[in-house]
N, C-alpha and C. Protein backbone atom coordinates (compact mmCIF):
# COMPACT_ATOMS: atom_id res chain seq x y z
N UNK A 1 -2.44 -17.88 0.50
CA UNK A 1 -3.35 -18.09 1.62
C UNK A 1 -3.48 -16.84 2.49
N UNK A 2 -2.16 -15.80 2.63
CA UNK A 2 -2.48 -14.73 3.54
C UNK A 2 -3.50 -13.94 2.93
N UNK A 3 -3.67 -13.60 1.53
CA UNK A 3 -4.32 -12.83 0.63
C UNK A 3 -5.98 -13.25 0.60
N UNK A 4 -6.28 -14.32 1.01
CA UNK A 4 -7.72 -15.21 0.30
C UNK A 4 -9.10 -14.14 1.39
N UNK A 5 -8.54 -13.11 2.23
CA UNK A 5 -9.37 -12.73 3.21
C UNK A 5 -10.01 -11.78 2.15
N UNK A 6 -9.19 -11.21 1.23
CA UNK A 6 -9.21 -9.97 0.54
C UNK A 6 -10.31 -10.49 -0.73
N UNK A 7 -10.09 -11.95 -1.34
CA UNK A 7 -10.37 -12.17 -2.31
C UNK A 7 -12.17 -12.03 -2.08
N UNK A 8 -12.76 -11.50 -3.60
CA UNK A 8 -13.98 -12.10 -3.45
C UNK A 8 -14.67 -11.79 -4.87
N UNK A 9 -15.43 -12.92 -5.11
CA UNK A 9 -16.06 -13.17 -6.65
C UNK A 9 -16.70 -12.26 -7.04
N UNK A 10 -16.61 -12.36 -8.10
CA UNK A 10 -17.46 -11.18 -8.81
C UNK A 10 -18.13 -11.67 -9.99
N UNK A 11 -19.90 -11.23 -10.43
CA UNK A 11 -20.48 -11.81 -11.72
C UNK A 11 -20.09 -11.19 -12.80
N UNK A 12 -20.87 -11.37 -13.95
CA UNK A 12 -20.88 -11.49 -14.91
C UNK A 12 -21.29 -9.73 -15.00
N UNK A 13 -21.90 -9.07 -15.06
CA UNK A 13 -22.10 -7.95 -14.68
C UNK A 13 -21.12 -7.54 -14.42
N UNK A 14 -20.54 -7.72 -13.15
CA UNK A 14 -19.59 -6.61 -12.81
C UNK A 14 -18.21 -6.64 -13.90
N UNK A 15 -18.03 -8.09 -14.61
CA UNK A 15 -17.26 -7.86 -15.19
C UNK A 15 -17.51 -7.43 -16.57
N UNK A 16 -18.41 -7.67 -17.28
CA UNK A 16 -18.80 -6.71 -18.47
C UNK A 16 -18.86 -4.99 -17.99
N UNK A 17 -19.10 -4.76 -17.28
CA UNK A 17 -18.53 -3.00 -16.82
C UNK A 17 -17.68 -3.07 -16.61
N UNK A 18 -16.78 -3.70 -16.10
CA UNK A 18 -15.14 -3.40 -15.91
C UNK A 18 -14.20 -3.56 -17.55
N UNK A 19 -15.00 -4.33 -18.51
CA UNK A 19 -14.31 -4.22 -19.58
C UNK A 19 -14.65 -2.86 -20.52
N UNK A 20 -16.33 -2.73 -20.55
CA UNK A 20 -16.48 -1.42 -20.59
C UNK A 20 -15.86 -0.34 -20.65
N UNK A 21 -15.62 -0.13 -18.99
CA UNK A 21 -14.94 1.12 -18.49
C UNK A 21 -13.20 0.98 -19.13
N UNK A 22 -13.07 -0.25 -18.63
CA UNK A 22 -11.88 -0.25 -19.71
C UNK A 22 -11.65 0.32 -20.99
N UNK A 23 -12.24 0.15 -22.07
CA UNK A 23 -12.64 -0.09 -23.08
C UNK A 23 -12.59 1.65 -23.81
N UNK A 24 -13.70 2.68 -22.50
CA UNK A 24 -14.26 3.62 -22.56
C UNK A 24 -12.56 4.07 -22.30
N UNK A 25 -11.89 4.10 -21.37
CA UNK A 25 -10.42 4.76 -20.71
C UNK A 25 -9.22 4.28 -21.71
N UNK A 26 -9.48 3.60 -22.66
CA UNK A 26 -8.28 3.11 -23.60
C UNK A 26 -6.94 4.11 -23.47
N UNK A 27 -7.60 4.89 -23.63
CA UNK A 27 -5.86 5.85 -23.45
C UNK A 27 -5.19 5.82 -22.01
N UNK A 28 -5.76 5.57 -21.33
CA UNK A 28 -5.13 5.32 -20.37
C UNK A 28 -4.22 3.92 -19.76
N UNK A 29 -4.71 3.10 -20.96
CA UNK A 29 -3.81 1.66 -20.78
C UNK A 29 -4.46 1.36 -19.34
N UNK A 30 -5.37 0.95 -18.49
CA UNK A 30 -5.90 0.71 -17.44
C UNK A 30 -5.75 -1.20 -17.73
N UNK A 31 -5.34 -2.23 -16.86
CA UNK A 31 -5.32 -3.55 -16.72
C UNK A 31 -6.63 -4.15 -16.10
N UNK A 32 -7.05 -5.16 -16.80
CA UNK A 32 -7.92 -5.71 -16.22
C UNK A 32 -8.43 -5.63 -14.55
N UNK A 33 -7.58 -5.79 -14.19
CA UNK A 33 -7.29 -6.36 -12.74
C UNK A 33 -7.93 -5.04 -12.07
N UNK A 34 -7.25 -3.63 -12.80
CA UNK A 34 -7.31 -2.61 -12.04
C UNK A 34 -9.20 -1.99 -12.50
N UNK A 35 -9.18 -2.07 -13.91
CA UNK A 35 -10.64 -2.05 -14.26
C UNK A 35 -11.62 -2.83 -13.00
N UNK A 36 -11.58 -4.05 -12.74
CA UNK A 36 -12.34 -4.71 -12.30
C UNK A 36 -12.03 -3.94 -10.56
N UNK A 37 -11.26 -3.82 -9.82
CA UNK A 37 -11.53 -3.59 -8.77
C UNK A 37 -12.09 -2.03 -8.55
N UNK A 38 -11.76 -1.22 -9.75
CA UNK A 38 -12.18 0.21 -9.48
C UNK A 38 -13.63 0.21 -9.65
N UNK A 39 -14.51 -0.44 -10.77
CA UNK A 39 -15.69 -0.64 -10.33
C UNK A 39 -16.02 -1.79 -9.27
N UNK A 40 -15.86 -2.54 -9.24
CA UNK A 40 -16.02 -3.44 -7.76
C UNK A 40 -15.98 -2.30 -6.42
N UNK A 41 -15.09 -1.41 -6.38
CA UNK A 41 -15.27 -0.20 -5.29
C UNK A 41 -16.74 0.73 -5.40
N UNK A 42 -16.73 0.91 -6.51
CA UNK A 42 -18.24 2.24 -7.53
C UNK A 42 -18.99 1.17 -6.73
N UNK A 43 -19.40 0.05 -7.59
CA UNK A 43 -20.75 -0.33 -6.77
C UNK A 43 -20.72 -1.10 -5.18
N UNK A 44 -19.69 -1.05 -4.43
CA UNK A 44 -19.79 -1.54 -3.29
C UNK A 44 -19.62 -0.49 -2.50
N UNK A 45 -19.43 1.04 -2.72
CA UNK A 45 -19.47 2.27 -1.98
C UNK A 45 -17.84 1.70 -1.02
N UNK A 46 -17.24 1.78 -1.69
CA UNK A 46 -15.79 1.24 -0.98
C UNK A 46 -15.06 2.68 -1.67
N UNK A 47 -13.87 3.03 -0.75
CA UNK A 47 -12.74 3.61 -1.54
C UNK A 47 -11.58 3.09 -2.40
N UNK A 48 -11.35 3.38 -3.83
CA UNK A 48 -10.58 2.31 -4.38
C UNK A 48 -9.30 3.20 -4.18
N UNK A 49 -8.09 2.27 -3.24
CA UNK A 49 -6.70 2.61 -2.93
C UNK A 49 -5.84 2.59 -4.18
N UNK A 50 -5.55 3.55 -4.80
CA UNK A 50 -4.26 2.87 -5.68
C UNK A 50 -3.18 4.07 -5.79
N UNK A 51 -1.74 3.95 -6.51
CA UNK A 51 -0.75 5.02 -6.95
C UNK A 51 -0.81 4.79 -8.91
N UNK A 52 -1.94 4.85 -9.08
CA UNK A 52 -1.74 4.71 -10.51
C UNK A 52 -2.43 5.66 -11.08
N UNK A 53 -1.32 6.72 -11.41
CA UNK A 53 -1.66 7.81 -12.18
C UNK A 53 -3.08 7.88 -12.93
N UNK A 54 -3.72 7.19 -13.73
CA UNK A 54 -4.93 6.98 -14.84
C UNK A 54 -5.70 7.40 -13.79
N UNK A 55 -5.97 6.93 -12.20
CA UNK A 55 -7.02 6.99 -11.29
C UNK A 55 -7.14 8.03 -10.27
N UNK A 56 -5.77 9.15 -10.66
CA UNK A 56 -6.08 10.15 -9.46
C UNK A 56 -7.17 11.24 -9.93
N UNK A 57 -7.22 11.33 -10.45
CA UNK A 57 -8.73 12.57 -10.15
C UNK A 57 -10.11 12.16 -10.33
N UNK A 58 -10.36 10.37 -10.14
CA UNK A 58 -11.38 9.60 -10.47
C UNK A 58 -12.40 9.97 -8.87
N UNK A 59 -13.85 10.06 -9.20
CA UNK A 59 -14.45 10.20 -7.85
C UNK A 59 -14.04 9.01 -7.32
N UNK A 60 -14.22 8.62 -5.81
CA UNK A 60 -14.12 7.49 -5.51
C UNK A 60 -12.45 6.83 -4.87
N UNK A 61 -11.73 7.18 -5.36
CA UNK A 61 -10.28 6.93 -5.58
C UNK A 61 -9.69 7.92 -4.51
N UNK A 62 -8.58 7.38 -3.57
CA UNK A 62 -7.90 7.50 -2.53
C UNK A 62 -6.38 7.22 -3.35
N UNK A 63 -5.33 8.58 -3.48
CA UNK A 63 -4.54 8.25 -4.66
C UNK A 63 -3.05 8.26 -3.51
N UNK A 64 -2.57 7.19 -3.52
CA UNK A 64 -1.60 7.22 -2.47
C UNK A 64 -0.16 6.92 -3.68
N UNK A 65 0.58 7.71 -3.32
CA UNK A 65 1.83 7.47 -4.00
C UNK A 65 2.74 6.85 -3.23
């Protein structure tokens, strides 16, 4: 329940590009979860926060260790 502020749906679209991009990054072992919110950031002009190596020199990406 503390988390549900954060949550928010996403279509069909956004998730066929997140498997995509997945798909496209294979060597990088990237997780669903993380696929889907790094584009969920691309098309919502958001910065995507993460410490996961695969995403630091990605445009877009704020790489906090």
């Amino acid at each position: 329940r503390k988390l549900i502020f954060y949550c928010r749906s996403i279509d069909k679209d956004l998730l066929i590009k997140s498997l995509k991009f997945r798909e496209d990054n294979k060597r990088d072992n990237l997780s669903i979860f993380d696929a889907v919110a790094y584009i969920y950031a691309q098309e919502n002009k958001c910065i995507f926060v993460t410490g996961d190596e695969a995403f630091r020199n990605r445009n877009g990406v704020r790489f906090i260790k």
